[in-house]
N, C-alpha and C. Protein backbone atom coordinates (compact mmCIF):
# COMPACT_ATOMS: atom_id res chain seq x y z
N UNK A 1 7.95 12.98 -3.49
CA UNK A 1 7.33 13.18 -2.20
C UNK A 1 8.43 13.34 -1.15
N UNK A 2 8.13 14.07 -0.17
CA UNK A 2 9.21 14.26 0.41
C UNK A 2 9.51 13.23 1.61
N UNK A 3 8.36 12.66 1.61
CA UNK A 3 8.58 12.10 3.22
C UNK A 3 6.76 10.98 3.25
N UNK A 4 6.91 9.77 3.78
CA UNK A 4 6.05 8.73 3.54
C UNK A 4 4.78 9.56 4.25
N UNK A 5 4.86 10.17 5.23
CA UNK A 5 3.87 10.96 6.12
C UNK A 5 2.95 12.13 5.51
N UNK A 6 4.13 12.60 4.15
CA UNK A 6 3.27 13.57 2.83
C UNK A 6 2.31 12.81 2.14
N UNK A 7 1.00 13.35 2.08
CA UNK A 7 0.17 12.66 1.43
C UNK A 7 -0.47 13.77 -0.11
N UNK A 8 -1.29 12.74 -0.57
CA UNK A 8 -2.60 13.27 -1.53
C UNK A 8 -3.73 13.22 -1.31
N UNK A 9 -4.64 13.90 -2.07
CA UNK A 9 -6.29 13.77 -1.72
C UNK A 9 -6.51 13.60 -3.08
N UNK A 10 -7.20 12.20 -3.12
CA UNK A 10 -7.69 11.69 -4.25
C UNK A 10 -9.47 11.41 -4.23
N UNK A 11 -9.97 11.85 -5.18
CA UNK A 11 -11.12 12.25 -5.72
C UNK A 11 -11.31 11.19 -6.84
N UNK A 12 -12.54 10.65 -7.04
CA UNK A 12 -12.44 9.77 -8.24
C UNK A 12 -14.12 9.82 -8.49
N UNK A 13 -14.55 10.62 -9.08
CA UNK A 13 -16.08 10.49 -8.86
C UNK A 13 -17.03 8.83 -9.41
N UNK A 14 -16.65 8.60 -10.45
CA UNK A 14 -17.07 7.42 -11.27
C UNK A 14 -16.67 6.08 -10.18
N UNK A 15 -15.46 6.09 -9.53
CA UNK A 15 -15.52 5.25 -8.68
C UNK A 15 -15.99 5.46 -7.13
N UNK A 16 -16.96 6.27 -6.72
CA UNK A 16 -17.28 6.61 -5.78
C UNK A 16 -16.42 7.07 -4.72
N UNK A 17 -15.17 7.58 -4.79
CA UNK A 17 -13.68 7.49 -4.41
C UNK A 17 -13.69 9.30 -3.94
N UNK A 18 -13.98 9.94 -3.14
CA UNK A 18 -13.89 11.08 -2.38
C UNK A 18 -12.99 11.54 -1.09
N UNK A 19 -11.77 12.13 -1.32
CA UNK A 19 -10.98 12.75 -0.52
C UNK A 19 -10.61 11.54 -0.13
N UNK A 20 -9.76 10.68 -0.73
CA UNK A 20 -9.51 9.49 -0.07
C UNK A 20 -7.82 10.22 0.15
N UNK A 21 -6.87 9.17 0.77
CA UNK A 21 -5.69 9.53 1.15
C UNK A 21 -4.87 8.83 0.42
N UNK A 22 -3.86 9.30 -0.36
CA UNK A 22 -2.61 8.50 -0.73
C UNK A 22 -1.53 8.80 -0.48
N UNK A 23 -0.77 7.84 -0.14
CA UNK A 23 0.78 7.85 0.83
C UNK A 23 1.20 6.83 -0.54
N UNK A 24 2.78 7.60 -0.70
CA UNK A 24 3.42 7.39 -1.49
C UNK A 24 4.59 6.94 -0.83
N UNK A 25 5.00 5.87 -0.38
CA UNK A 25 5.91 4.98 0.48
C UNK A 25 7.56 4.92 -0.68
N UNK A 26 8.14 5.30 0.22
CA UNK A 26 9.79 4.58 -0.61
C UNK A 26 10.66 5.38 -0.73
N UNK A 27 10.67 6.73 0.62
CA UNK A 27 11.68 7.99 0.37
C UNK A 27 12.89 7.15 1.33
N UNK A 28 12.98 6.05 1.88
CA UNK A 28 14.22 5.62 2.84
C UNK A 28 14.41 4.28 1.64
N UNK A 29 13.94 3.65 0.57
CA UNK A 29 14.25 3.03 -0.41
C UNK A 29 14.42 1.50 0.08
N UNK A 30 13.01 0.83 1.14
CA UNK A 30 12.85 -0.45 1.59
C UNK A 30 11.94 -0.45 1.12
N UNK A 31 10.57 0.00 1.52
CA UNK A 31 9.25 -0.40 0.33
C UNK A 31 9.31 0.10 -1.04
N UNK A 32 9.01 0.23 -1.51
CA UNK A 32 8.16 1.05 -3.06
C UNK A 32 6.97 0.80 -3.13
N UNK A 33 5.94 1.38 -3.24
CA UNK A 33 4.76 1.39 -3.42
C UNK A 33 3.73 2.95 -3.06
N UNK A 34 2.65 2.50 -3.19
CA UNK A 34 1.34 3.67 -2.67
C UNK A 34 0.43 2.43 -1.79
N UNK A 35 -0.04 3.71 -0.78
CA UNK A 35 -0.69 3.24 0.34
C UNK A 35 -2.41 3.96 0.10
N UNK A 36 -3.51 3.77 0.11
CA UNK A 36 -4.77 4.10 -0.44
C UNK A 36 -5.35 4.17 0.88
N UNK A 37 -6.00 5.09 1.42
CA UNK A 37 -7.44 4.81 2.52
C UNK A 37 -8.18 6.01 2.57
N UNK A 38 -8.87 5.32 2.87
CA UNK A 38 -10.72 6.22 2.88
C UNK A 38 -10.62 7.08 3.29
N UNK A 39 -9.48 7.95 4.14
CA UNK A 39 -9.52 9.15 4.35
C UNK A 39 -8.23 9.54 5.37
N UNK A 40 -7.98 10.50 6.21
CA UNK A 40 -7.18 11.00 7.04
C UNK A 40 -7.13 10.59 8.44
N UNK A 41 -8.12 10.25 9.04
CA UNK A 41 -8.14 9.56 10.09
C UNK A 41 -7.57 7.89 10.18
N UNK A 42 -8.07 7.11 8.65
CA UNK A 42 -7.40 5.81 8.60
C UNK A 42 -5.77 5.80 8.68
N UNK A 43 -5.61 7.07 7.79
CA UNK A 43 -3.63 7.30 7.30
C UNK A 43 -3.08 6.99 8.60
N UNK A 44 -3.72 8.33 9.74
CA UNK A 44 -3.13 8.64 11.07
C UNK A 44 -3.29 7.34 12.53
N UNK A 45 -4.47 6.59 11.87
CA UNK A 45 -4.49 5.67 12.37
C UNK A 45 -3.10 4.83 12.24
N UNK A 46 -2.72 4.55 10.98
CA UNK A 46 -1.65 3.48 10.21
C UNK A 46 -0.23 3.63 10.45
N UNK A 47 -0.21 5.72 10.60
CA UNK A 47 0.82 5.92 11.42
C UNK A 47 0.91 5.67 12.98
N UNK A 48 -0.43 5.87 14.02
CA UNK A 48 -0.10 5.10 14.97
C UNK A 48 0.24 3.56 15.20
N UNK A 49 0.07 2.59 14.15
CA UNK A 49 -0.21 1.28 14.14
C UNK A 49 1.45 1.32 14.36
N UNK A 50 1.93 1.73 13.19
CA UNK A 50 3.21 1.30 12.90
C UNK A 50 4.47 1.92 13.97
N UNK A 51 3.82 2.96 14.69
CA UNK A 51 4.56 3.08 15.65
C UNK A 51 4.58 2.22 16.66
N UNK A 52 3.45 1.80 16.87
CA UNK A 52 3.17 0.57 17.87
C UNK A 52 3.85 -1.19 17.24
N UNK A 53 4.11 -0.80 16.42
CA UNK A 53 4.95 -2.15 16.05
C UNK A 53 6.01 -1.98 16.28
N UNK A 54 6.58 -0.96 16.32
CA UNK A 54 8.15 -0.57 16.06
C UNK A 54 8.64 -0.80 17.75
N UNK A 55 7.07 -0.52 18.66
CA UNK A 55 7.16 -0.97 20.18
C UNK A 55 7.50 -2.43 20.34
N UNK A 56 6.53 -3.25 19.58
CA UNK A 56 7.03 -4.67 19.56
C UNK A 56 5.65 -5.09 19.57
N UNK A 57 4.70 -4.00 19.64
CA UNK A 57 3.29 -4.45 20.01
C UNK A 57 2.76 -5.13 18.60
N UNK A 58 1.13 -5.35 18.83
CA UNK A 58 0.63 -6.15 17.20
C UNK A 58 -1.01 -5.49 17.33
N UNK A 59 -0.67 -3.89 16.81
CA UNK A 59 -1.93 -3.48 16.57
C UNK A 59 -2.78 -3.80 15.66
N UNK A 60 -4.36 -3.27 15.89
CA UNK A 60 -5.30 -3.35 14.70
C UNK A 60 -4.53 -2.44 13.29
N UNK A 61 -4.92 -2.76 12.02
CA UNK A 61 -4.29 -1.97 11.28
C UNK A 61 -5.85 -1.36 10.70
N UNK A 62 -5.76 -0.01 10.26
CA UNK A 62 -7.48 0.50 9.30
C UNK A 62 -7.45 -0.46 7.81
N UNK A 63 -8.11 -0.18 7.55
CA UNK A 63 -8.67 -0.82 5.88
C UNK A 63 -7.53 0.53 5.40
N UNK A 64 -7.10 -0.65 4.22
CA UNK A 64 -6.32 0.43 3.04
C UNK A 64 -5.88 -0.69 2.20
N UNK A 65 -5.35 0.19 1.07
CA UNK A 65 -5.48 -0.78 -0.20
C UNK A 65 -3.66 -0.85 -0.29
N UNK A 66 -2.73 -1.37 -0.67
CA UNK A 66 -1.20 -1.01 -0.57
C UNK A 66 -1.05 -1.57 -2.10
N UNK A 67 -0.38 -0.80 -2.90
CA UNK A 67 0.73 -1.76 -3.75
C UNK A 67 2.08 -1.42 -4.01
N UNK A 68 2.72 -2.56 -3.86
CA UNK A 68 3.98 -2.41 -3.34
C UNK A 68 4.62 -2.85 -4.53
N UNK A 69 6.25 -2.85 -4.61
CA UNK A 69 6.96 -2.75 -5.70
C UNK A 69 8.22 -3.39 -5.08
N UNK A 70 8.84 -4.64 -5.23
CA UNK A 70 10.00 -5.25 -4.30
C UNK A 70 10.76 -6.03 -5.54
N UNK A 71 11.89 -6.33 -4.74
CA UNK A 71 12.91 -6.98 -5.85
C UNK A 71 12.46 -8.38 -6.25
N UNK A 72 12.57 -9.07 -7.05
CA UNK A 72 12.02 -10.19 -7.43
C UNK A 72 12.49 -11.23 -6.30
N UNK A 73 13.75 -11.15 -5.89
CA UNK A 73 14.06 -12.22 -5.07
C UNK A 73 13.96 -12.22 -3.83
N UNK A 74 12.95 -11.08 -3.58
CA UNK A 74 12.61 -11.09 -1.88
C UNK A 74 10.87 -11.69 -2.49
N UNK A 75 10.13 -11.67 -3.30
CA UNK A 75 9.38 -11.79 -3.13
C UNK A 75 8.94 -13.91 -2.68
N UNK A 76 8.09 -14.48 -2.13
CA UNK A 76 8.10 -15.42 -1.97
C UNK A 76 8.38 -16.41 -3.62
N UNK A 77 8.41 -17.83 -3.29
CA UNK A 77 8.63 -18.21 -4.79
C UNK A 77 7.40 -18.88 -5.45
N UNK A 78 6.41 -19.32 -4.32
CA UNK A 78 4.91 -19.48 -5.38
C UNK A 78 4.69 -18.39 -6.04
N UNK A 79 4.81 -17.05 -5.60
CA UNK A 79 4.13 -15.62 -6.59
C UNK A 79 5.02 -15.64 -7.81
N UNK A 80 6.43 -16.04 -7.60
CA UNK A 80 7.35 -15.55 -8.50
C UNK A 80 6.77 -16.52 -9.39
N UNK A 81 6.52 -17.72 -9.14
CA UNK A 81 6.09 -19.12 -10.34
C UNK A 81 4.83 -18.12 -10.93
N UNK A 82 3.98 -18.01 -9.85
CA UNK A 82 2.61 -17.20 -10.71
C UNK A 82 2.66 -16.17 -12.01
N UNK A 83 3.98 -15.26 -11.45
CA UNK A 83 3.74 -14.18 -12.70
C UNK A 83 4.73 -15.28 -13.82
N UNK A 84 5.32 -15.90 -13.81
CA UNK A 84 6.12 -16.65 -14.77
C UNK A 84 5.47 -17.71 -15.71
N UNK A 85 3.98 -18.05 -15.01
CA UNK A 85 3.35 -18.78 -15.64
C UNK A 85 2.71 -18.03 -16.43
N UNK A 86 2.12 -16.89 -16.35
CA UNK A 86 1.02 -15.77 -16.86
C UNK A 86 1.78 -15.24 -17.62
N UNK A 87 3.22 -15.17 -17.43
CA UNK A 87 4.08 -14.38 -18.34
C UNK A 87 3.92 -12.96 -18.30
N UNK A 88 3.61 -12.55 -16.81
CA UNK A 88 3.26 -11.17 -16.74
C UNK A 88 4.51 -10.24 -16.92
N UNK A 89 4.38 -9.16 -17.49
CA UNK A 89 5.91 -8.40 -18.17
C UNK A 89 5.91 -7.22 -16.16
N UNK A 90 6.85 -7.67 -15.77
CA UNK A 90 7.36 -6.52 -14.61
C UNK A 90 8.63 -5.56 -15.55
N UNK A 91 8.53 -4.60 -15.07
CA UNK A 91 9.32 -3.57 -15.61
C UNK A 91 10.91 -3.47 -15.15
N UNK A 92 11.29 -4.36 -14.14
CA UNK A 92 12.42 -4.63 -13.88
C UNK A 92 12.78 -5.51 -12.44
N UNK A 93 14.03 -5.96 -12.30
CA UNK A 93 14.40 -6.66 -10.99
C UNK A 93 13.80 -5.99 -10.11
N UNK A 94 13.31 -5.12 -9.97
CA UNK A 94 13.60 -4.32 -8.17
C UNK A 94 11.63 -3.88 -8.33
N UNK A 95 10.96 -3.95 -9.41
CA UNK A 95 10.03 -3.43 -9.42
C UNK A 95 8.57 -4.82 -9.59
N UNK A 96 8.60 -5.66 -8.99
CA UNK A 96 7.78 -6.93 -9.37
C UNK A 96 6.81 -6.31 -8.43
N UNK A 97 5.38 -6.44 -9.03
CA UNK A 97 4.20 -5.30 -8.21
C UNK A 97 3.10 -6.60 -7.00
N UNK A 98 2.93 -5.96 -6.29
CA UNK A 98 2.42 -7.11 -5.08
C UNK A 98 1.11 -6.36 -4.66
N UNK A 99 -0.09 -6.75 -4.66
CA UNK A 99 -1.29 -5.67 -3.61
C UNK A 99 -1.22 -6.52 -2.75
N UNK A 100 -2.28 -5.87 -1.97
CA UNK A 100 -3.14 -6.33 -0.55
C UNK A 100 -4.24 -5.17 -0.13
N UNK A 101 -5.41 -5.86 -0.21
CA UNK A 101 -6.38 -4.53 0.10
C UNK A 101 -6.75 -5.39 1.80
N UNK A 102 -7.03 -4.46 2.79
CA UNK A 102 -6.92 -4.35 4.18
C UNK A 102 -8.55 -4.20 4.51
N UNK A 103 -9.39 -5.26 4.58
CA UNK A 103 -10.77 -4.88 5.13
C UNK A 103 -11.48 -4.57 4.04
N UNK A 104 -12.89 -3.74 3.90
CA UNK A 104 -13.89 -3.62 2.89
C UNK A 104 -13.36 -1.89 2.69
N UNK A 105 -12.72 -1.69 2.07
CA UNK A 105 -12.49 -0.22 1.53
C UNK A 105 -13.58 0.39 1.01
N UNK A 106 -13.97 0.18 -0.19
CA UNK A 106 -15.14 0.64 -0.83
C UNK A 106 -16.55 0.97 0.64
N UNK A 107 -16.53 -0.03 1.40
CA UNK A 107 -17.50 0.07 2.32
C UNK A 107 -17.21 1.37 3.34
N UNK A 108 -16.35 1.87 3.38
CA UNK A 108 -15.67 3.32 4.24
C UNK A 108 -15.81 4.12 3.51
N UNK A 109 -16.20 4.30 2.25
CA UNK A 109 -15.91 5.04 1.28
C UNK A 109 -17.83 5.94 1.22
N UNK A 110 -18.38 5.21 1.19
CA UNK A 110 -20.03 5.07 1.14
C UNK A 110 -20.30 5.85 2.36
């Protein structure tokens, strides 16, 4: 992808999932992850949000689903105990996988 602002249009019929938006985060190599929302107006929303943080401000953010991909030792250390107890296999130091879904997604979707 060339740039976090390039997106996809994802279609998923079985999951009720129509022209949704995916942002593929990690061309400046601080996040890693994909960014999910109900459509083009939420994305452009998320890009105004984050400009408004970068102000110093603390906007609303839209519903979106994120999963992210960070080095093991940034992540906090209860999660790190969690996947260690579960014995969950991460694919390497830099790639330990984290979500957060943002509001009722599925409900924007309908």
């Amino acid at each position: 992808m060339p740039s976090d602002q390039s997106v996809l249009s994802v279609t998923i019929e079985k999951l009720g999932l129509r022209e949704a938006v995916l942002s593929v985060i990690g061309q400046m190599e601080q996040s890693l992850g994909i960014v999910l929302f109900s459509g083009l107006e939420d994305f452009e929303d998320y890009l105004d949000a984050a400009e408004a943080v970068e102000r110093g401000e603390e906007p609303e953010l839209p519903a979106h689903v994120a999963l992210n991909f960070d080095r093991g030792d940034d992540l906090p250390a209860a999660l790190r105990l969690e996947i260690d107890e579960h014995r969950w296999e991460v694919a390497g130091a830099n790639a330990f996988p984290w979500l957060m879904v943002l509001d009722d997604f599925n409900a924007r979707q309908n």
